[in-house]
C-alpha atoms as a PDB file:
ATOM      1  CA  UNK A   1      -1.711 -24.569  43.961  1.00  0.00           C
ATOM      2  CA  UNK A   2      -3.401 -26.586  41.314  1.00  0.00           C
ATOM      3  CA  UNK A   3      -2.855 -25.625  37.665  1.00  0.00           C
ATOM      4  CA  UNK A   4      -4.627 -27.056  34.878  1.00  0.00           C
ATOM      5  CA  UNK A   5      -3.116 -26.000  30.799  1.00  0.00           C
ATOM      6  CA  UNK A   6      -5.293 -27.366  28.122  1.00  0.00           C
ATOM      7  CA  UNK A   7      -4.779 -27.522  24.475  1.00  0.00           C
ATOM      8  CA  UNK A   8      -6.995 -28.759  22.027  1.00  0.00           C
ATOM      9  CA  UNK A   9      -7.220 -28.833  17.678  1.00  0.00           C
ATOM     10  CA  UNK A  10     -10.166 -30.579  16.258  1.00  0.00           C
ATOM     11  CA  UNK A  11     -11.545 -30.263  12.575  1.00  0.00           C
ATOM     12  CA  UNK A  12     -12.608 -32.401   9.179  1.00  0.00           C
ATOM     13  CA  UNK A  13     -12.626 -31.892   5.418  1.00  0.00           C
ATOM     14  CA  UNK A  14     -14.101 -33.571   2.749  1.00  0.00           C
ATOM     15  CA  UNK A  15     -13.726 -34.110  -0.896  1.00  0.00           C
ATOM     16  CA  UNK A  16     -16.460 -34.916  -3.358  1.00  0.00           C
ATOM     17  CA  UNK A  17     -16.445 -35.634  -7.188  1.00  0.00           C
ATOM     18  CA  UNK A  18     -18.615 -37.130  -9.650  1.00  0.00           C
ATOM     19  CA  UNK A  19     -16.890 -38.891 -12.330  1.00  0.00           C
ATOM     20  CA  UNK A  20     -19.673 -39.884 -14.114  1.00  0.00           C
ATOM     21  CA  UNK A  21     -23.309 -39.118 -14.127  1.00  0.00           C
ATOM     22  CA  UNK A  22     -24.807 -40.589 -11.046  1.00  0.00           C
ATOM     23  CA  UNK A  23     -22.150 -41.210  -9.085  1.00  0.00           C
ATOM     24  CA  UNK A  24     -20.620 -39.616  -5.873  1.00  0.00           C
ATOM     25  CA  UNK A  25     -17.440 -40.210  -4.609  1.00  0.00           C
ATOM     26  CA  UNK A  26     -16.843 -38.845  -1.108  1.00  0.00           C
ATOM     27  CA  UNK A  27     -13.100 -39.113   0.820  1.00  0.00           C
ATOM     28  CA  UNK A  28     -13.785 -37.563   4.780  1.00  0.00           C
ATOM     29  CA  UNK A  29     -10.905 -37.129   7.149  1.00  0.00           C
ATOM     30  CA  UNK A  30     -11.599 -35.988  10.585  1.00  0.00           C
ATOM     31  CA  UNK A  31      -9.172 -36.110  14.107  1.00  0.00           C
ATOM     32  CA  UNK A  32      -9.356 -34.444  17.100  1.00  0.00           C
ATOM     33  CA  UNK A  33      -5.804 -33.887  19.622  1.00  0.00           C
ATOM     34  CA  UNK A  34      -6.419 -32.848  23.285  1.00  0.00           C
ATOM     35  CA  UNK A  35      -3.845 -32.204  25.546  1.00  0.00           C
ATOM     36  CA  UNK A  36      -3.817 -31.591  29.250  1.00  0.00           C
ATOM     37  CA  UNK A  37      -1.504 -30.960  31.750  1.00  0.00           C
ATOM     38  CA  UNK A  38      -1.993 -30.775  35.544  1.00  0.00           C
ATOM     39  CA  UNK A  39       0.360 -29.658  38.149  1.00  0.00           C
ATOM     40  CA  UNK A  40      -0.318 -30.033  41.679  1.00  0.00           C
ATOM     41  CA  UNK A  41       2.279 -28.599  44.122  1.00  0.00           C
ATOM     42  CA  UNK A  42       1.458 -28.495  47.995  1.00  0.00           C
ATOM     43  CA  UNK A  43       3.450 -26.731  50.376  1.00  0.00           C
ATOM     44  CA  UNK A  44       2.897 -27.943  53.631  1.00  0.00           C
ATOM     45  CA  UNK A  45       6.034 -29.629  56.217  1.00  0.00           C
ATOM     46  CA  UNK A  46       4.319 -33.276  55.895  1.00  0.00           C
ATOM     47  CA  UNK A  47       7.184 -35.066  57.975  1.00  0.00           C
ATOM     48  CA  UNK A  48       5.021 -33.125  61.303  1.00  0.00           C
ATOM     49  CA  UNK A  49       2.061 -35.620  60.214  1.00  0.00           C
ATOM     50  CA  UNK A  50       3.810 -38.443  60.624  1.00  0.00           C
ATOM     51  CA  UNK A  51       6.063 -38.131  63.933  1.00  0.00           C
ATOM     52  CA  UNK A  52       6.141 -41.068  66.224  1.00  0.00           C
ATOM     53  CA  UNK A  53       7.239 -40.560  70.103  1.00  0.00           C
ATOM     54  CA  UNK A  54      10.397 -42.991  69.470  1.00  0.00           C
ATOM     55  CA  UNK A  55      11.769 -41.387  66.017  1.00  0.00           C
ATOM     56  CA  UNK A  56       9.806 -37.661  66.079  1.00  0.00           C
ATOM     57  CA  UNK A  57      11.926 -36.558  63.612  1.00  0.00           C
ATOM     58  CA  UNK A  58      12.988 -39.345  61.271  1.00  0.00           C
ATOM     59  CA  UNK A  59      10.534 -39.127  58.525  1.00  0.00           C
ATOM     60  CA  UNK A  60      11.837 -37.142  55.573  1.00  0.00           C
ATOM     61  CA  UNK A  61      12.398 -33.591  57.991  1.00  0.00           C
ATOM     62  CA  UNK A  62      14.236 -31.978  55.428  1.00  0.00           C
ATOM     63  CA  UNK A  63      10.996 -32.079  52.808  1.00  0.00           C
ATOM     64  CA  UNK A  64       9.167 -29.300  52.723  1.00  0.00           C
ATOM     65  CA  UNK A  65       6.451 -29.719  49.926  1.00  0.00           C
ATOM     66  CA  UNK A  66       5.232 -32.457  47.096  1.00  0.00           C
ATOM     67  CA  UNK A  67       4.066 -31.906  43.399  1.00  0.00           C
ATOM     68  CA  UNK A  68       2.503 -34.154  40.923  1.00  0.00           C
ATOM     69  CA  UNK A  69       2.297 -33.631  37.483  1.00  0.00           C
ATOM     70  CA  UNK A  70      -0.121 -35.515  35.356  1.00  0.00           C
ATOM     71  CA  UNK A  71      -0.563 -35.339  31.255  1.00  0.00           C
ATOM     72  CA  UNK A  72      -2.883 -36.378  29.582  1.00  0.00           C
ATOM     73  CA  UNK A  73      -2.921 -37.054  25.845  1.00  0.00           C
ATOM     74  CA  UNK A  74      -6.185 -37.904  23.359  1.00  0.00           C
ATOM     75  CA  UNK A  75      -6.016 -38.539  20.042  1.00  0.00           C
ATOM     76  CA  UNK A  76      -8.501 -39.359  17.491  1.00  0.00           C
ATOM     77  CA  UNK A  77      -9.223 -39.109  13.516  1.00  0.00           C
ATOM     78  CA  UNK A  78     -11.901 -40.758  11.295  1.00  0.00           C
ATOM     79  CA  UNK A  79     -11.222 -41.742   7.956  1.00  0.00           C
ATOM     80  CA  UNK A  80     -14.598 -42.855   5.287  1.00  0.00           C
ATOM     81  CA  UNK A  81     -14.759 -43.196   1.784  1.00  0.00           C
ATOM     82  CA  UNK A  82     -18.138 -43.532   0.587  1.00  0.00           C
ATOM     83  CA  UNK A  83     -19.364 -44.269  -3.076  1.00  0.00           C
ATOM     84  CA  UNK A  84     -23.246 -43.736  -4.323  1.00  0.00           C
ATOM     85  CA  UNK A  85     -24.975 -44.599  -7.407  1.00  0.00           C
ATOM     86  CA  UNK A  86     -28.260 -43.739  -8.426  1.00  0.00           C
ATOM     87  CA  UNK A  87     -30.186 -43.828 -11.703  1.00  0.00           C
ATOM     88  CA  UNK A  88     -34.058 -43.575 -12.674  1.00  0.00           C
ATOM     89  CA  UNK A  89     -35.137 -46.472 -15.301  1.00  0.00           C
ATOM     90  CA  UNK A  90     -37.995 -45.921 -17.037  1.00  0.00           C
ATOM     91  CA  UNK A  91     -39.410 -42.804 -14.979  1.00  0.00           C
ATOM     92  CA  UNK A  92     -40.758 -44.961 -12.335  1.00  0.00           C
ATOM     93  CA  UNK A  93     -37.628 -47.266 -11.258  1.00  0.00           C
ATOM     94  CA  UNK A  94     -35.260 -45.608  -8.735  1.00  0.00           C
ATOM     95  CA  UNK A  95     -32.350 -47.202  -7.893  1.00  0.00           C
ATOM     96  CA  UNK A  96     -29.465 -46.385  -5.563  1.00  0.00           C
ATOM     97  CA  UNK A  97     -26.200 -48.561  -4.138  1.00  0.00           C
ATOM     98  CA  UNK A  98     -24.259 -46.955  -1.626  1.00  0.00           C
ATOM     99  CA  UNK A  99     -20.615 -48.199  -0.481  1.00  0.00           C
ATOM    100  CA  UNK A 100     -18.829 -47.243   2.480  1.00  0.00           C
ATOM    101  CA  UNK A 101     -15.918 -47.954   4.220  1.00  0.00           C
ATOM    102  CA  UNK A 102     -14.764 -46.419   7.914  1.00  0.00           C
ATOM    103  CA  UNK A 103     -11.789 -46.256  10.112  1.00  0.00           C
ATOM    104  CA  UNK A 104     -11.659 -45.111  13.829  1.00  0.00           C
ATOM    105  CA  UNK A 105      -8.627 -44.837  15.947  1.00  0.00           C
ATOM    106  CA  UNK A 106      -8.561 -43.394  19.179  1.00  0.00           C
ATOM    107  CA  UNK A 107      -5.688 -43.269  21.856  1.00  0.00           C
ATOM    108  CA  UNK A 108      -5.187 -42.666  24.820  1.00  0.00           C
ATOM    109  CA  UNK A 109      -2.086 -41.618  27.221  1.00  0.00           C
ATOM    110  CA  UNK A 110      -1.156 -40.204  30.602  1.00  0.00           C
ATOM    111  CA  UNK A 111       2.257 -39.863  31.770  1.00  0.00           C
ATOM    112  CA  UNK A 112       2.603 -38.906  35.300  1.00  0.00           C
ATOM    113  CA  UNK A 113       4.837 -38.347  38.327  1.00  0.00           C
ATOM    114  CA  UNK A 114       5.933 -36.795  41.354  1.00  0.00           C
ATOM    115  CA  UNK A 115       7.498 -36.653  44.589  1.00  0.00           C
ATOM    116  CA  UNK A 116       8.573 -34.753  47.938  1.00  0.00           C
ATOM    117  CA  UNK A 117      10.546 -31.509  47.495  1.00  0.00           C
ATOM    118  CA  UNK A 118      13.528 -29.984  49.362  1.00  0.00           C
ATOM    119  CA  UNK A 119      13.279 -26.563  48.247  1.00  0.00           C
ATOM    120  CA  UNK A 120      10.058 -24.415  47.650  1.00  0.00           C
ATOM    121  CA  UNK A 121      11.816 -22.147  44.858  1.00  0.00           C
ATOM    122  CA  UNK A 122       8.686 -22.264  42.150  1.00  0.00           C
ATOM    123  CA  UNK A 123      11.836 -22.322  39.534  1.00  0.00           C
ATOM    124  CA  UNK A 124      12.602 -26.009  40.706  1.00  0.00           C
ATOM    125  CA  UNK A 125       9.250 -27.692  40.244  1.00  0.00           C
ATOM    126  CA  UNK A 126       9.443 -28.760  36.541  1.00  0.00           C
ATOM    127  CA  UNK A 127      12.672 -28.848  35.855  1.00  0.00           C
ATOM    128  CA  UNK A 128      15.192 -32.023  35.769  1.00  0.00           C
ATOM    129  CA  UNK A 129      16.761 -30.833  38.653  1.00  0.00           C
ATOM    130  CA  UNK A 130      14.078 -31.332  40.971  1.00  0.00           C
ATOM    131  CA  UNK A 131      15.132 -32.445  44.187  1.00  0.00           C
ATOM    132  CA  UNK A 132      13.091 -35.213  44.582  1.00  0.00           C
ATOM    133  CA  UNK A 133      12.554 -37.984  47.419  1.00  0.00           C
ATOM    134  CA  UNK A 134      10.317 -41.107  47.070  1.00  0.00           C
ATOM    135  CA  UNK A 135       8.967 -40.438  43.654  1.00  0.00           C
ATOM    136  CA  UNK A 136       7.796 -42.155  41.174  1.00  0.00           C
ATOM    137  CA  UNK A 137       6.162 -42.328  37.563  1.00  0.00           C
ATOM    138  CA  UNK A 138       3.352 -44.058  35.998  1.00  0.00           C
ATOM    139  CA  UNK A 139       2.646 -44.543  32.144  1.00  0.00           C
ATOM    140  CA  UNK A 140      -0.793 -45.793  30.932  1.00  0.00           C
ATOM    141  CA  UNK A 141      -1.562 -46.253  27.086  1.00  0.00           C
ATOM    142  CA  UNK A 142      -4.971 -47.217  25.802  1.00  0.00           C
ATOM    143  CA  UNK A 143      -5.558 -47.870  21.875  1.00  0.00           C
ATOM    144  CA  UNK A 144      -8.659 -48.671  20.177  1.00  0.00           C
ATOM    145  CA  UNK A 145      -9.390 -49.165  16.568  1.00  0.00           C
ATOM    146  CA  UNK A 146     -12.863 -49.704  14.880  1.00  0.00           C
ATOM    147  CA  UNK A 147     -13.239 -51.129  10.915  1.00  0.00           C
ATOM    148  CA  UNK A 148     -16.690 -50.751   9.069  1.00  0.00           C
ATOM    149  CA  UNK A 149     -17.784 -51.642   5.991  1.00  0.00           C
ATOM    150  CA  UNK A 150     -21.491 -50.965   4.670  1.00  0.00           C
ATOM    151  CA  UNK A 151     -23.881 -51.798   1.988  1.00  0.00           C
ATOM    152  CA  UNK A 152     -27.012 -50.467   1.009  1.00  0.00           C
ATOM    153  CA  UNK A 153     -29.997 -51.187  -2.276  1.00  0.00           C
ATOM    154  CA  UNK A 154     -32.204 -48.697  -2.413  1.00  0.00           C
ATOM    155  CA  UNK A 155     -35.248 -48.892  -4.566  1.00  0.00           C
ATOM    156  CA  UNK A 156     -38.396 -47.234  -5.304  1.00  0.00           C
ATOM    157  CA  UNK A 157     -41.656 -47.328  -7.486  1.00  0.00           C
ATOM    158  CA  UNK A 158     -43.560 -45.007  -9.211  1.00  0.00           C
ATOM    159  CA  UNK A 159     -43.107 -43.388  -5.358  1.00  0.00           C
ATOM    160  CA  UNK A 160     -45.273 -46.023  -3.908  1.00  0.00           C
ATOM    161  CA  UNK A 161     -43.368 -49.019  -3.012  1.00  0.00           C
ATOM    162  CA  UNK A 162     -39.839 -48.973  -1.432  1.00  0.00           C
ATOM    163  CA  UNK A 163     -37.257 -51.297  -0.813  1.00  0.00           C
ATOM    164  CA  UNK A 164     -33.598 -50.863   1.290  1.00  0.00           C
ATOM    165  CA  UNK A 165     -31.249 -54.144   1.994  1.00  0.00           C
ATOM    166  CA  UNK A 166     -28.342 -53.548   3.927  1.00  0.00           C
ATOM    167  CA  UNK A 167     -25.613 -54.849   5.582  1.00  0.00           C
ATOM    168  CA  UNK A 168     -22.559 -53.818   7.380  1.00  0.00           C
ATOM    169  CA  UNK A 169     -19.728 -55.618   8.888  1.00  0.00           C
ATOM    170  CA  UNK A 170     -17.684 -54.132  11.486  1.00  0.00           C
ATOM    171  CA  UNK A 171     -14.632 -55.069  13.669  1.00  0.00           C
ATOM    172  CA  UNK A 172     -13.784 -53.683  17.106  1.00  0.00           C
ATOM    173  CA  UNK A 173     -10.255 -53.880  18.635  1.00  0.00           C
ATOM    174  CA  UNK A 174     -12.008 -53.756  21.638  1.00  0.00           C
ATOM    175  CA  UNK A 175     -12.794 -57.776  22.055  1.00  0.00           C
ATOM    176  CA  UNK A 176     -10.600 -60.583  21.784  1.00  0.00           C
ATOM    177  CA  UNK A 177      -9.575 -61.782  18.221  1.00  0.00           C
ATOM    178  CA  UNK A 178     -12.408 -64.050  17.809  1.00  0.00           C
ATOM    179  CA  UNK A 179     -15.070 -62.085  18.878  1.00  0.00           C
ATOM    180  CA  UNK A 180     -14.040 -58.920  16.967  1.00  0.00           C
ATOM    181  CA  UNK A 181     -15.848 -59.289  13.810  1.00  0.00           C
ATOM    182  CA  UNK A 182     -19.694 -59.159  13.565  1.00  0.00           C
ATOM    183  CA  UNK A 183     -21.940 -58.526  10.237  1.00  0.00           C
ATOM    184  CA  UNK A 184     -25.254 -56.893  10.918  1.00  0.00           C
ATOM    185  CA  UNK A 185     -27.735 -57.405   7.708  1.00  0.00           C
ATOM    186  CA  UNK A 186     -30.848 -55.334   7.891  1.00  0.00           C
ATOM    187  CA  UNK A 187     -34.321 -54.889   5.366  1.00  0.00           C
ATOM    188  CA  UNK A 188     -36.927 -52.347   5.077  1.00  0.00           C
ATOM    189  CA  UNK A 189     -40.265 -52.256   3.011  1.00  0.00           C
ATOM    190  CA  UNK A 190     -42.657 -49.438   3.035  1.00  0.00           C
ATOM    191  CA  UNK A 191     -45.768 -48.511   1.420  1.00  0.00           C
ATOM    192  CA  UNK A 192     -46.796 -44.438   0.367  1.00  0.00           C
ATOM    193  CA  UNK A 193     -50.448 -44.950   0.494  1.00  0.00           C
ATOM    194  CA  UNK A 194     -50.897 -40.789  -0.203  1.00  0.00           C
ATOM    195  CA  UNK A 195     -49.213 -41.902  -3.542  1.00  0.00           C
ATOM    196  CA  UNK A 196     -52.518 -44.457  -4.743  1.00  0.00           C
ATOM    197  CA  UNK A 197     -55.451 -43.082  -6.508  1.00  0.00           C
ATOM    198  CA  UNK A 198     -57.699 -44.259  -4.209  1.00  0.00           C
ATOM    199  CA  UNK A 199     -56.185 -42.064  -0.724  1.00  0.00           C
ATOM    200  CA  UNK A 200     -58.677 -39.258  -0.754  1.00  0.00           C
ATOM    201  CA  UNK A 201     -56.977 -35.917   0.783  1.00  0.00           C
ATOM    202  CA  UNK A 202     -58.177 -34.992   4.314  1.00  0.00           C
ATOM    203  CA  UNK A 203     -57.342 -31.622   5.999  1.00  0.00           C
ATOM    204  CA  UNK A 204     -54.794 -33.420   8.604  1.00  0.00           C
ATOM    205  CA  UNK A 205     -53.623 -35.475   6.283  1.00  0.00           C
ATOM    206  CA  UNK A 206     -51.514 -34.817   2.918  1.00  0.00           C
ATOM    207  CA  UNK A 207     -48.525 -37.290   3.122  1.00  0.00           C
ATOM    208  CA  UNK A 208     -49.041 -41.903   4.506  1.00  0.00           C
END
């Protein structure tokens, strides 16, 4: 038989105030904790596979089944704080600034093991009595951790003419120390042509 149990709690919240007119402050916390577990047991008499003509019974001829058990953990949570400003100058000036900052942390871990069995009483499997021949274990741990930081101008005329600078500046636990750091800078321009007194309204067309 081969058993799987899975367990798994995932969710996020968020706070938001406004200390003063125009600006947002926003804390986020998200994670996410998945669990499984895997038993394997096979009951089969595997010292018969592996009988020689010399030594037909000097494999193991007591054993009379094998289990494996394999868990597997996965963890996860975001954490952002985020900060926006806008104001209106003049009725035809928009300006926003937006700050953020970003953690990400994931792990994860499997713990395994297993072996050859004497007995094929289900009440022996998983406990620390099992009497087991030639097993073994195996442990494997993964982390990873991602850092961001971002930026952002926003303005706009008379809703014509808009402007966005950017930049953000991230660092990855996945590459080596020198490599792990990287700042991305980024511009935008556009133009609302529907907005000028000269675009002339067509049936297909309302919004350029």
């Amino acid at each position: 038989d081969n058993v799987y149990h899975q367990q798994r709690a995932l969710g996020n919240g968020y706070i938001q105030i406004t200390p003063v007119k125009g600006l947002r402050i926003k804390g986020l916390l998200a994670g996410d904790y998945f669990v499984t577990r895997n038993n394997s047991y096979s009951d089969f008499e595997a010292y018969r596979f592996n009988q020689t003509p010399g030594n037909p019974y000097g494999r193991d001829s007591n054993v009379v089944a094998t289990l494996n058990t394999r868990n597997t953990y996965n963890i996860s949570y975001t954490k952002e704080l985020q900060a926006t400003y806008s104001t209106v100058i003049a009725n035809d000036h928009n300006i926003e600034i937006t700050g953020v900052a970003n953690h990400q942390n994931w792990q994860w871990q499997i713990l395994s093991g297993g072996g050859s069995l004497f007995s094929r009483d289900p009440n022996l499997r998983t406990t620390s009595q099992l009497p087991l021949l030639n097993g073994g274990g195996q442990q494997t741990l993964e982390r990873r951790s991602l850092l961001g930081f971002v930026g952002r101008l926003s303005y706009k005329y008379s809703d014509k003419y808009y402007l966005d600078l950017s930049v953000r500046r991230d660092g990855s636990s996945r590459f080596a120390p020198e490599y792990r750091w990287g700042t991305f800078p980024s511009a935008a321009v556009a133009w609302r042509i529907s907005s000028e007194k000269f675009f002339t309204p067509v049936t297909w067309m309302n919004d350029l």
